[in-house]
PDB file of N, CA and C in Angstrom:
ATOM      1  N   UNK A   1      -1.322  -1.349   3.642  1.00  0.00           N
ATOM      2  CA  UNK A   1      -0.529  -1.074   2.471  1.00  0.00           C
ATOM      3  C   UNK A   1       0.302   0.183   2.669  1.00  0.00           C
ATOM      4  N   UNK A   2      -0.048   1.177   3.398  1.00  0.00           N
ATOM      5  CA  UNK A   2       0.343   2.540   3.571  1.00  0.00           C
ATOM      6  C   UNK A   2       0.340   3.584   2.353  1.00  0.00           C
ATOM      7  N   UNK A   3       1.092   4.129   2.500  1.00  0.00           N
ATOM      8  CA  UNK A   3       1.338   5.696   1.313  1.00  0.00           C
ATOM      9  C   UNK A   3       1.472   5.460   0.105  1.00  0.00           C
ATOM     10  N   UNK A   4       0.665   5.546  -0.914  1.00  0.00           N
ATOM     11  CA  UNK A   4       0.899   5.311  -2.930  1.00  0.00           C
ATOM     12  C   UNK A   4       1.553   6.975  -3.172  1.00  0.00           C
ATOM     13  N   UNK A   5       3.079   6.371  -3.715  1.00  0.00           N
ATOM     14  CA  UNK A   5       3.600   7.175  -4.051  1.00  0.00           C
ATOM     15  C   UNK A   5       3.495   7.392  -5.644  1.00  0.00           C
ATOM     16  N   UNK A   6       3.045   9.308  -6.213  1.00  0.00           N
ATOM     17  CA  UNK A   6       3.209   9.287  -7.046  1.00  0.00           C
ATOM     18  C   UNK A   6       4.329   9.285  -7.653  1.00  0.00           C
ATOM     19  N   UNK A   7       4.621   8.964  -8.847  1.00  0.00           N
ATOM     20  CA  UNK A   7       6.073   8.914  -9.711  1.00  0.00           C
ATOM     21  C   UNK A   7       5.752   9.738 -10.404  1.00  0.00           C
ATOM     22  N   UNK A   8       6.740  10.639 -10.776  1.00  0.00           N
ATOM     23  CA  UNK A   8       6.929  11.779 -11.585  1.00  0.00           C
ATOM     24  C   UNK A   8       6.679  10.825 -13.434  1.00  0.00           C
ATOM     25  N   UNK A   9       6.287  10.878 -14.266  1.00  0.00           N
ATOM     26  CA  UNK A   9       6.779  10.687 -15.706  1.00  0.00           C
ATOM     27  C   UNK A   9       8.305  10.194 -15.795  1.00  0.00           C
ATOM     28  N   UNK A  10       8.323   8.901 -16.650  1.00  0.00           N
ATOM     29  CA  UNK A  10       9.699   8.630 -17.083  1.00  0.00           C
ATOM     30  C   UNK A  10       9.696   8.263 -18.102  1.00  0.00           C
ATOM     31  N   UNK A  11      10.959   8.103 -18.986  1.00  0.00           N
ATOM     32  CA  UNK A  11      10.625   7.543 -20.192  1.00  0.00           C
ATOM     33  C   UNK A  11      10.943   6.106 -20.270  1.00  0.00           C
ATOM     34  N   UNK A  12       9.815   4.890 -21.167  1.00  0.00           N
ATOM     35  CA  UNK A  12       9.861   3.850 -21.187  1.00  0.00           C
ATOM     36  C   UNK A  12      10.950   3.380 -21.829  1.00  0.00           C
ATOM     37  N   UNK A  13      11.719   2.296 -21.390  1.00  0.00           N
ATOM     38  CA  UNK A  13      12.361   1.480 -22.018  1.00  0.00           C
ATOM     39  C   UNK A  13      14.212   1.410 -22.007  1.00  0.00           C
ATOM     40  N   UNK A  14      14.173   2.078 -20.350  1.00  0.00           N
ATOM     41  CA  UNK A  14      15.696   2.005 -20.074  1.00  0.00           C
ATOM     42  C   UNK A  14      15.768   2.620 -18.733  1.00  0.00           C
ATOM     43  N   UNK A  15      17.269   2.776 -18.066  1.00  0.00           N
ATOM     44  CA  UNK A  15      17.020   3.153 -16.731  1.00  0.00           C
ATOM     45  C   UNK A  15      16.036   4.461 -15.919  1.00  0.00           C
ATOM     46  N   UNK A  16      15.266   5.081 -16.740  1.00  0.00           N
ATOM     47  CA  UNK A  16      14.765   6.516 -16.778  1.00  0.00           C
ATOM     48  C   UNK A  16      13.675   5.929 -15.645  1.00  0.00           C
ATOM     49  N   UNK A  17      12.769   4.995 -15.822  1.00  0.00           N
ATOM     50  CA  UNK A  17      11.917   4.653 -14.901  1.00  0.00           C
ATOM     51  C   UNK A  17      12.327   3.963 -13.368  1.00  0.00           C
ATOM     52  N   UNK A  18      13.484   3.190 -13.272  1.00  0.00           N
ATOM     53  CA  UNK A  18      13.872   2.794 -12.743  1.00  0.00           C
ATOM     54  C   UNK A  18      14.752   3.941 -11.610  1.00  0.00           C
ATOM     55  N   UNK A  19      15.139   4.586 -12.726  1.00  0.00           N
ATOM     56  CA  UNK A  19      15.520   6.010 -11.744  1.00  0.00           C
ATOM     57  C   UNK A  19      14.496   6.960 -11.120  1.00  0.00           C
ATOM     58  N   UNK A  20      13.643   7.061 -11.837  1.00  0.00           N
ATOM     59  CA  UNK A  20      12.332   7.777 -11.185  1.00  0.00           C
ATOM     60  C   UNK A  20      11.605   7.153  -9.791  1.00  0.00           C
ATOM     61  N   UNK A  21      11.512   5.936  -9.669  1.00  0.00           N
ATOM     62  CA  UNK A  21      11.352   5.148  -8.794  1.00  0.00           C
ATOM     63  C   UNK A  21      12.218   5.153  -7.383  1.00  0.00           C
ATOM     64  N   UNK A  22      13.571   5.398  -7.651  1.00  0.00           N
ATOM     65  CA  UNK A  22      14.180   5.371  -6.449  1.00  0.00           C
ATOM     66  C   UNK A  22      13.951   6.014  -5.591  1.00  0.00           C
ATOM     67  N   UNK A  23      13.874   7.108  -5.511  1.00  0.00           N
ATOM     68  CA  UNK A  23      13.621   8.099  -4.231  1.00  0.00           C
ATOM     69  C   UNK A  23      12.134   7.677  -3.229  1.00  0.00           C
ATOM     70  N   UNK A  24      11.321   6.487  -4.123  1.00  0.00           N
ATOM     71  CA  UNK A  24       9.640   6.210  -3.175  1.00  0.00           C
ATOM     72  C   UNK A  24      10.397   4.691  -2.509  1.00  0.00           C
ATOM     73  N   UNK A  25      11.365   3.891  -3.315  1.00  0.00           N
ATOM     74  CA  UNK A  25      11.407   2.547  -3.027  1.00  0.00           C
ATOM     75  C   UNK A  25      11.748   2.216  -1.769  1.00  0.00           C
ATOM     76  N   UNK A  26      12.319   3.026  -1.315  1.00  0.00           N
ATOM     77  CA  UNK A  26      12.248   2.533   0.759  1.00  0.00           C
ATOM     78  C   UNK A  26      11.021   2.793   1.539  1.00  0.00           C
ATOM     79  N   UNK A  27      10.432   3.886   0.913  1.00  0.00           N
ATOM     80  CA  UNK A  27       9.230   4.275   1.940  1.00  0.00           C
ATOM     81  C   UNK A  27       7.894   4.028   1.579  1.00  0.00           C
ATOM     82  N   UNK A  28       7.758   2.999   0.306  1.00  0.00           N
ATOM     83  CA  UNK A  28       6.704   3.097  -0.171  1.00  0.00           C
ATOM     84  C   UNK A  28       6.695   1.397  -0.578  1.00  0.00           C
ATOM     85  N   UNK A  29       5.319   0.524  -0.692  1.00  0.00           N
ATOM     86  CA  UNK A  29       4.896  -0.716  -1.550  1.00  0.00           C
ATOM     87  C   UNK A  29       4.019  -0.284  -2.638  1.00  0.00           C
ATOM     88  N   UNK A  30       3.707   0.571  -2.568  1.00  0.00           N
ATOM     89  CA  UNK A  30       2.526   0.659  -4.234  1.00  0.00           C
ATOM     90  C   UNK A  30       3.127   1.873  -4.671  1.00  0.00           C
ATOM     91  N   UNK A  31       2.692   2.066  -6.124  1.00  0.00           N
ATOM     92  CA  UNK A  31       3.371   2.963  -6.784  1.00  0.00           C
ATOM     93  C   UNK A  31       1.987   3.162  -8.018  1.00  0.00           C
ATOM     94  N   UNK A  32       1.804   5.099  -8.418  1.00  0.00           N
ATOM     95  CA  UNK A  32       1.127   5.166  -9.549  1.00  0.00           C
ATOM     96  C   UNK A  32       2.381   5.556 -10.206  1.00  0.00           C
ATOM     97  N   UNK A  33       2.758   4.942 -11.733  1.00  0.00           N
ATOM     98  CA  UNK A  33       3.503   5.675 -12.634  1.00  0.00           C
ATOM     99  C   UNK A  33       3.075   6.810 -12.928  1.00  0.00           C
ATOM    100  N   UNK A  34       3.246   8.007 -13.430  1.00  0.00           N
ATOM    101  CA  UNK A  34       2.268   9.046 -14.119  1.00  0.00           C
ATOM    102  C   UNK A  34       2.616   8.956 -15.338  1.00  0.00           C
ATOM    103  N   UNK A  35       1.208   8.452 -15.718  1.00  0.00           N
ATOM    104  CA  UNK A  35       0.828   8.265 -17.314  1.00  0.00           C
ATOM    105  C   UNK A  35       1.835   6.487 -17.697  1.00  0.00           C
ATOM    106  N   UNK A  36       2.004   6.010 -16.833  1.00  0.00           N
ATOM    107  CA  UNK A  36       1.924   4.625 -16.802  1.00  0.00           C
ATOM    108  C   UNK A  36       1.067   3.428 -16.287  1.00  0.00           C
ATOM    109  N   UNK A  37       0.725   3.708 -14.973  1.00  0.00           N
ATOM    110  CA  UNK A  37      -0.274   2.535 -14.459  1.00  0.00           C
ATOM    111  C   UNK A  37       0.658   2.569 -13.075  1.00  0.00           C
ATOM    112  N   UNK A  38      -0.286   1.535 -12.468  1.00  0.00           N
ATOM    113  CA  UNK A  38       0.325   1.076 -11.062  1.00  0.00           C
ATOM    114  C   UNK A  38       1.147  -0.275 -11.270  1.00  0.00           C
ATOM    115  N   UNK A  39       2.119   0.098  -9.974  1.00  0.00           N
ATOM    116  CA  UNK A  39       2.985  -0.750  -9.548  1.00  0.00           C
ATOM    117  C   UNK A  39       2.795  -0.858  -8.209  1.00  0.00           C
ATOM    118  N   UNK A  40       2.948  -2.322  -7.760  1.00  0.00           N
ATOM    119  CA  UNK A  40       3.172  -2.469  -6.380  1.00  0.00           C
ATOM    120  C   UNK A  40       4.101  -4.030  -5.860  1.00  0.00           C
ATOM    121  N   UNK A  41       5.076  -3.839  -4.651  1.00  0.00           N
ATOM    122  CA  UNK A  41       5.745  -4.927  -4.521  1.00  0.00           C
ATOM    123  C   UNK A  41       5.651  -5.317  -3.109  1.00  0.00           C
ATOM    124  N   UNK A  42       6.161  -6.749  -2.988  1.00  0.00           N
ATOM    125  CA  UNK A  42       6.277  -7.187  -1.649  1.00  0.00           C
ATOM    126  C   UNK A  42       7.099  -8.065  -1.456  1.00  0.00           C
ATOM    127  N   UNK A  43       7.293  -8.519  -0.321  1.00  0.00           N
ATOM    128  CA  UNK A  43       8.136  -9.839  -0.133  1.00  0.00           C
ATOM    129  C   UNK A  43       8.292 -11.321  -0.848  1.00  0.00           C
ATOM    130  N   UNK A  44       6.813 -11.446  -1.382  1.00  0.00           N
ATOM    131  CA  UNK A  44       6.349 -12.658  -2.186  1.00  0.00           C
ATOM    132  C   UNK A  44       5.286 -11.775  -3.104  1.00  0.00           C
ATOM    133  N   UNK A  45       5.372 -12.833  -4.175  1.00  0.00           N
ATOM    134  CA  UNK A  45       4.209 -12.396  -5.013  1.00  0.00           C
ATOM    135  C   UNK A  45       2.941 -12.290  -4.577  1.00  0.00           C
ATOM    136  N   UNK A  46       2.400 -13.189  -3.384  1.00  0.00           N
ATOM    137  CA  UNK A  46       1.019 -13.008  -3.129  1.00  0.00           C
ATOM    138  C   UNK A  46       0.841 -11.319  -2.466  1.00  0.00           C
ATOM    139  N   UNK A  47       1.968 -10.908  -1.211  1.00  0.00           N
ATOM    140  CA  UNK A  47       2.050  -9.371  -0.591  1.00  0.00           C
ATOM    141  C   UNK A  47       1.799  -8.909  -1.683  1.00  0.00           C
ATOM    142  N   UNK A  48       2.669  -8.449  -2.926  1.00  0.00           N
ATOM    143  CA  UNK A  48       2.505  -7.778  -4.129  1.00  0.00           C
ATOM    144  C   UNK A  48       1.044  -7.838  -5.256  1.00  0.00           C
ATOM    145  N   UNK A  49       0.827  -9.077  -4.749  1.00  0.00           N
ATOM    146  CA  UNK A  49      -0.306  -9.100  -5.500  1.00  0.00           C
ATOM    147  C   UNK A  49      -1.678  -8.422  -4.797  1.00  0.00           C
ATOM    148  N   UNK A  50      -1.551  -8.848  -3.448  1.00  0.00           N
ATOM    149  CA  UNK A  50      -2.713  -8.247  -2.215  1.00  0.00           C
ATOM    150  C   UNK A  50      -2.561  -6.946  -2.407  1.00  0.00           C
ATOM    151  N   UNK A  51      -1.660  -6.236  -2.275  1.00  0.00           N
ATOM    152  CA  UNK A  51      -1.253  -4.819  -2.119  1.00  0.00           C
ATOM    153  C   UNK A  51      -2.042  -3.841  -3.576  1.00  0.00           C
ATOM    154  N   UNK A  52      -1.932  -4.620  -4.702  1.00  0.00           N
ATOM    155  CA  UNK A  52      -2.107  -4.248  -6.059  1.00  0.00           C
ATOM    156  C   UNK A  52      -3.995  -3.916  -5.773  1.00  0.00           C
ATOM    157  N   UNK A  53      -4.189  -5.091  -5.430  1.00  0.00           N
ATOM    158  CA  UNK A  53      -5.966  -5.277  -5.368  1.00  0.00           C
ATOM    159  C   UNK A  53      -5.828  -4.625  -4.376  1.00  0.00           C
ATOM    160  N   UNK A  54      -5.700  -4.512  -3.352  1.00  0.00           N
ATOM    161  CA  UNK A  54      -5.715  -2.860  -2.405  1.00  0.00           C
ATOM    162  C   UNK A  54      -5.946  -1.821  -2.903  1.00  0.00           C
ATOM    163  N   UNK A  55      -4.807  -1.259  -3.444  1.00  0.00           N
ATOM    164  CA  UNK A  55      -4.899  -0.408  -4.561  1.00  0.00           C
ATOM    165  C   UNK A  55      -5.880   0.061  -5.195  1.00  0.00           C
ATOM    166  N   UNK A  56      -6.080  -0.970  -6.122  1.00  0.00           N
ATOM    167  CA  UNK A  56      -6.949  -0.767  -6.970  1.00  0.00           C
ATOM    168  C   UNK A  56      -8.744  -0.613  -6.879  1.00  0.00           C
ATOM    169  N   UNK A  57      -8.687  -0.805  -5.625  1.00  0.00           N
ATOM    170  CA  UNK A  57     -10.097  -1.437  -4.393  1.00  0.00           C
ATOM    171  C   UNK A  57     -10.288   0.065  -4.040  1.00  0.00           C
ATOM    172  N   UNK A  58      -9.006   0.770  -3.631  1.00  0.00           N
ATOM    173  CA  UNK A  58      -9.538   1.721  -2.982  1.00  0.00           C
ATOM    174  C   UNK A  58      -9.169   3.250  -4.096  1.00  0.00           C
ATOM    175  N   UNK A  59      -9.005   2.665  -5.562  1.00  0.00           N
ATOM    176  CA  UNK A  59      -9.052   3.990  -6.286  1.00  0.00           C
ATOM    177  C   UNK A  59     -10.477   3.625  -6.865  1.00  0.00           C
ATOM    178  N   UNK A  60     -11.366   2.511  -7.104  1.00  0.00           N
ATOM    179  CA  UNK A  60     -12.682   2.289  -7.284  1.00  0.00           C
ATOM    180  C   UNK A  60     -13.911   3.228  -6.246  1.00  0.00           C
ATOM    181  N   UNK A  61     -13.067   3.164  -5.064  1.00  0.00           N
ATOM    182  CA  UNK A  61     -13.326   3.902  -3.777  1.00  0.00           C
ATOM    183  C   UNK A  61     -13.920   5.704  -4.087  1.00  0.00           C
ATOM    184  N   UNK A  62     -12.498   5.986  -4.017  1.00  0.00           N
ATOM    185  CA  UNK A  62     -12.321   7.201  -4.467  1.00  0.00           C
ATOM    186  C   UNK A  62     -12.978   8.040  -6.040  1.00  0.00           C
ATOM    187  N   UNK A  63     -13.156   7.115  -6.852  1.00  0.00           N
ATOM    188  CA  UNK A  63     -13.835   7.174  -7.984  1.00  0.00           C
ATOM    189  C   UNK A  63     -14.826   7.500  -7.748  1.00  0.00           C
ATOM    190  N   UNK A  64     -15.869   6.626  -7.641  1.00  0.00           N
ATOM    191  CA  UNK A  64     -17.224   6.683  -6.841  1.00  0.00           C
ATOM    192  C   UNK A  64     -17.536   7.668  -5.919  1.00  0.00           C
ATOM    193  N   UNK A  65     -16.873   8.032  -4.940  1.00  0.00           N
ATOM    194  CA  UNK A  65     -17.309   9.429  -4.093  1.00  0.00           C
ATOM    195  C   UNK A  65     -17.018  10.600  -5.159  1.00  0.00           C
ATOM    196  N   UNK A  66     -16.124  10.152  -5.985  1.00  0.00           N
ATOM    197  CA  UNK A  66     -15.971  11.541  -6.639  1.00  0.00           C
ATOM    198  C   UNK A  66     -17.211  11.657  -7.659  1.00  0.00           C
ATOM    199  N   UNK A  67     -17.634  10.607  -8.053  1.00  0.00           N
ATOM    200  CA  UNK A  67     -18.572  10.284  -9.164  1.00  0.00           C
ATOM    201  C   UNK A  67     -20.446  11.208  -8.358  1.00  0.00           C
ATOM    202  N   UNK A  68     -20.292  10.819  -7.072  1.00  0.00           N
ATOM    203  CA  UNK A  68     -21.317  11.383  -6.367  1.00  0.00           C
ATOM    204  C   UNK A  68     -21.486  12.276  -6.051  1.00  0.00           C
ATOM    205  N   UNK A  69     -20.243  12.891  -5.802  1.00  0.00           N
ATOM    206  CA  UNK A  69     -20.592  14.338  -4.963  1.00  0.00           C
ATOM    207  C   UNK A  69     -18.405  14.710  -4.565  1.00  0.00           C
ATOM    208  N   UNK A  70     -18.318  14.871  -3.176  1.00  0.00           N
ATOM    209  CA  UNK A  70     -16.575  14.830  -2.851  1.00  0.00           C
ATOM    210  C   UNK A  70     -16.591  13.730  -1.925  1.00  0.00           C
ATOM    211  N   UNK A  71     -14.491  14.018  -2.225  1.00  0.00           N
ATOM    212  CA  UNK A  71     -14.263  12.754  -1.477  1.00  0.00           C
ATOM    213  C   UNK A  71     -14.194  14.046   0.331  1.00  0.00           C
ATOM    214  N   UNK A  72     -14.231  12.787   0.846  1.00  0.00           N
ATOM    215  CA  UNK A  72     -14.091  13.579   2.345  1.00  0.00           C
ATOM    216  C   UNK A  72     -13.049  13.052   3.054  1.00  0.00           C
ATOM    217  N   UNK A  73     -11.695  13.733   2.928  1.00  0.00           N
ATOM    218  CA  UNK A  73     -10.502  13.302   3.307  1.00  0.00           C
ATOM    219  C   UNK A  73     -10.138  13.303   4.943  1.00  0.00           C
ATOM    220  N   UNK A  74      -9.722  12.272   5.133  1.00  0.00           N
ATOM    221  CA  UNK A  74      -9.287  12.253   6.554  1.00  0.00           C
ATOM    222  C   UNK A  74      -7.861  13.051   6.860  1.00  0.00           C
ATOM    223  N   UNK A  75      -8.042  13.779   8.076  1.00  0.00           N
ATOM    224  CA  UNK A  75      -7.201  14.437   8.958  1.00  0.00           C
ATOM    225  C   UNK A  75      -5.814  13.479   9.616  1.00  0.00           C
ATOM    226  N   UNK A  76      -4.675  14.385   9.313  1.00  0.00           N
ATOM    227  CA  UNK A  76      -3.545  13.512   9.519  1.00  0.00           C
ATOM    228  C   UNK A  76      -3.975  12.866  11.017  1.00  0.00           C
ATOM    229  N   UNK A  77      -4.416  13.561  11.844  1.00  0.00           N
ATOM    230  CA  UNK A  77      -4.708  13.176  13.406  1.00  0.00           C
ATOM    231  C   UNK A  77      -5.523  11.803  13.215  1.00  0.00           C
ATOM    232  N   UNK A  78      -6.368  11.924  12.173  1.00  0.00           N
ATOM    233  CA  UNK A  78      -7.198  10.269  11.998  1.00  0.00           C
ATOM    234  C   UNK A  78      -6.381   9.224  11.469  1.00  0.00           C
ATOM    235  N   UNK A  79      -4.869   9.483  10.421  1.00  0.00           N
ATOM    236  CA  UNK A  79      -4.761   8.835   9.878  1.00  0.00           C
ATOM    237  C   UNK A  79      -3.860   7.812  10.824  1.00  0.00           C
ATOM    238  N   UNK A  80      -3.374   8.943  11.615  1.00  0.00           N
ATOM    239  CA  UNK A  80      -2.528   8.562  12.308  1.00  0.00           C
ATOM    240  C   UNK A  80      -2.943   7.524  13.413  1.00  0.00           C
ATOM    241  N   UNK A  81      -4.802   7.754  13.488  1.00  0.00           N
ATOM    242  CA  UNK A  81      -4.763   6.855  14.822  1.00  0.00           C
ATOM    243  C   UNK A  81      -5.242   5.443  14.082  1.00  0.00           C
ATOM    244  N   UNK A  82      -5.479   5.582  12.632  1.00  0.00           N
ATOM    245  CA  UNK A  82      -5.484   4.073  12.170  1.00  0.00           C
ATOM    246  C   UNK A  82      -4.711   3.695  11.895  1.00  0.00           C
ATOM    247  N   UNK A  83      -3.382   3.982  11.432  1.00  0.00           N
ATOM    248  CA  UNK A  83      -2.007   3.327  11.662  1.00  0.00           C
ATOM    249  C   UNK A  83      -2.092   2.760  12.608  1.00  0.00           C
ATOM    250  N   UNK A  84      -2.068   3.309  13.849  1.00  0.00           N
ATOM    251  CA  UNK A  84      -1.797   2.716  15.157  1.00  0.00           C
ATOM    252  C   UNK A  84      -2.716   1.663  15.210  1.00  0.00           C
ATOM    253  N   UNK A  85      -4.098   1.994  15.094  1.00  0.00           N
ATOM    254  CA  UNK A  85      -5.090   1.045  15.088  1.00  0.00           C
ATOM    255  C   UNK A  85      -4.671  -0.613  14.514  1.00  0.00           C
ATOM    256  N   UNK A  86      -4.025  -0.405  13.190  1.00  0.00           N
ATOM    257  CA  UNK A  86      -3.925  -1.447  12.521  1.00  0.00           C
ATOM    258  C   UNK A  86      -2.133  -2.302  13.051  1.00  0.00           C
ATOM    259  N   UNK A  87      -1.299  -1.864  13.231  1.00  0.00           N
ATOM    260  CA  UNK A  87      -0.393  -2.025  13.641  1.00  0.00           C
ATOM    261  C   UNK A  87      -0.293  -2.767  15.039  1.00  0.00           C
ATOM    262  N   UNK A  88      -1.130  -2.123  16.380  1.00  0.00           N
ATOM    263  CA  UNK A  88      -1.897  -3.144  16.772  1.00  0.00           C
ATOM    264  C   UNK A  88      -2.139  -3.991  16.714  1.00  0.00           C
ATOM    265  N   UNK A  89      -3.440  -4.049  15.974  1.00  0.00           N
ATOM    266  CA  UNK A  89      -3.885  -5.289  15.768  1.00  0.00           C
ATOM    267  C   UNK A  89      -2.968  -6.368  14.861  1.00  0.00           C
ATOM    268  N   UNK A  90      -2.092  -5.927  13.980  1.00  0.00           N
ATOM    269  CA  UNK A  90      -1.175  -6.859  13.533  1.00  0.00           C
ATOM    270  C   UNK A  90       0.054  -7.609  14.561  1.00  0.00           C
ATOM    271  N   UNK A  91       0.179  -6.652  15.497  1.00  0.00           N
ATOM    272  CA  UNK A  91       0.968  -7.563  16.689  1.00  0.00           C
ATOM    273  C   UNK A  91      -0.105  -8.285  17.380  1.00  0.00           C
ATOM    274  N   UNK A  92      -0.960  -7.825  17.647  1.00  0.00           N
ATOM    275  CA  UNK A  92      -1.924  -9.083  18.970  1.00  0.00           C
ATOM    276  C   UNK A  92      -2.074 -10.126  18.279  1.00  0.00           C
ATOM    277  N   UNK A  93      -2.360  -9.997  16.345  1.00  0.00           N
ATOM    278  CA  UNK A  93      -2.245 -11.595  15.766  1.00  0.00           C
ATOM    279  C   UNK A  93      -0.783 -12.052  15.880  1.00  0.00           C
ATOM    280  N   UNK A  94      -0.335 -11.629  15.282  1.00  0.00           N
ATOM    281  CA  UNK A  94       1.446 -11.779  15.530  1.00  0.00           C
ATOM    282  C   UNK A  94       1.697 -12.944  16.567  1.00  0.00           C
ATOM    283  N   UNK A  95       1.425 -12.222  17.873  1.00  0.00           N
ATOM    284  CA  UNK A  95       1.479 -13.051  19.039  1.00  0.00           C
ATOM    285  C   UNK A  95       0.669 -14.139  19.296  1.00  0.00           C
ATOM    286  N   UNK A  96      -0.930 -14.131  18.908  1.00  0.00           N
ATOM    287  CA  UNK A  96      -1.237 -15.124  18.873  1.00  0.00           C
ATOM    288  C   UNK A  96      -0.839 -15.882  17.307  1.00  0.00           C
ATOM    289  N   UNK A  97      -0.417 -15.802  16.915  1.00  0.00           N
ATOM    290  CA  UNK A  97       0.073 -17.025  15.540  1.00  0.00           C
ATOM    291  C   UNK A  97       1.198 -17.677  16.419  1.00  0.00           C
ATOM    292  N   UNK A  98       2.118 -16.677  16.921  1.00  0.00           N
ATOM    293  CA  UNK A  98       3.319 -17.742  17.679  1.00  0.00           C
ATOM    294  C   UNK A  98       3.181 -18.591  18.904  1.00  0.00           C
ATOM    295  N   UNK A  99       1.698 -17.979  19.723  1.00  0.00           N
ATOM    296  CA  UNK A  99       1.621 -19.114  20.478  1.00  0.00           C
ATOM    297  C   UNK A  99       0.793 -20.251  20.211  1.00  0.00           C
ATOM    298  N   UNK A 100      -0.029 -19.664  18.745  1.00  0.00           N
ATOM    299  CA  UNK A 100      -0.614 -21.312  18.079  1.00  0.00           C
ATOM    300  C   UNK A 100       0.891 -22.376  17.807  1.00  0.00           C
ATOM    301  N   UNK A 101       2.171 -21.566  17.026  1.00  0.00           N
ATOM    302  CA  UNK A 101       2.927 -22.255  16.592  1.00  0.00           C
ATOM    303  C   UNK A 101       3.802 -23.304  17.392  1.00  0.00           C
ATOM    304  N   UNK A 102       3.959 -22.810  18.650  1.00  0.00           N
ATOM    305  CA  UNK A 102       4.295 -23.434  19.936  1.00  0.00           C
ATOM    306  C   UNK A 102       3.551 -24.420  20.405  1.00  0.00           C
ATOM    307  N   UNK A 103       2.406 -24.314  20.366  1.00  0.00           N
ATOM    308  CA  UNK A 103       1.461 -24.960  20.962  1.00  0.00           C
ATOM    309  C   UNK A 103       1.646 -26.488  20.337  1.00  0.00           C
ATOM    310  N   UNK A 104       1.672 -25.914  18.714  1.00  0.00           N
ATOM    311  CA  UNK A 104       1.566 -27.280  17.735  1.00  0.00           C
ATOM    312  C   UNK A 104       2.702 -27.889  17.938  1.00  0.00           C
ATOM    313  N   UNK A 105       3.949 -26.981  18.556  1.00  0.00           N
ATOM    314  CA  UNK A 105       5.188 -27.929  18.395  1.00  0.00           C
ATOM    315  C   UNK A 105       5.518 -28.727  19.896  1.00  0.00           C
ATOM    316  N   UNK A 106       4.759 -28.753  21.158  1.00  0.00           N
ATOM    317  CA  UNK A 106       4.863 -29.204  22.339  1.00  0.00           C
ATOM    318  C   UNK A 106       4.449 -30.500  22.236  1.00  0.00           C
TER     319      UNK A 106
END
């Protein structure tokens, strides 16, 4: 899912939110409003919808450690090597989906 950008406060019910939004909408899929709720988008409704329950999966997350004791935040150096980690692994499926897709079309 990557980075939940916070949104500053906007006011409901005309371009004010929509303007508040612009500056996360290239670099970001999920969004907390402040003092609105979450938003999150994707290519299709199901990305947008996965992304949302992401979200929301991992502020249940964060809740709970906080509820226990602290959260124990990872180091940009970690975050960075699960990016990579996952990015990875999204090309080695990648590649194998296209040589299932080939396969089926020979």
């Amino acid at each position: 899912m990557g980075d939940i950008a916070l949104v500053p406060f906007a006011q409901p019910g005309g371009r004010a939110i929509a303007d508040a939004l612009e500056p996360y909408v290239r670099n970001h899929d999920a969004f907390l409003l402040a003092n609105h709720g979450a938003v999150a988008v994707g290519p299709s409704l199901q990305t947008a919808h996965q992304r949302m329950e992401s979200m929301e999966h991992a502020a249940r997350i964060v809740l709970a450690a906080r509820l226990v004791g602290n959260v124990n935040e990872l180091t940009a150096e970690q975050v960075t090597a699960l990016v990579a980690a996952r990015a990875a692994k999204a090309d080695v499926q990648s590649r194998s989906t296209a040589r299932t897709s080939r396969r089926g079309k020979a």
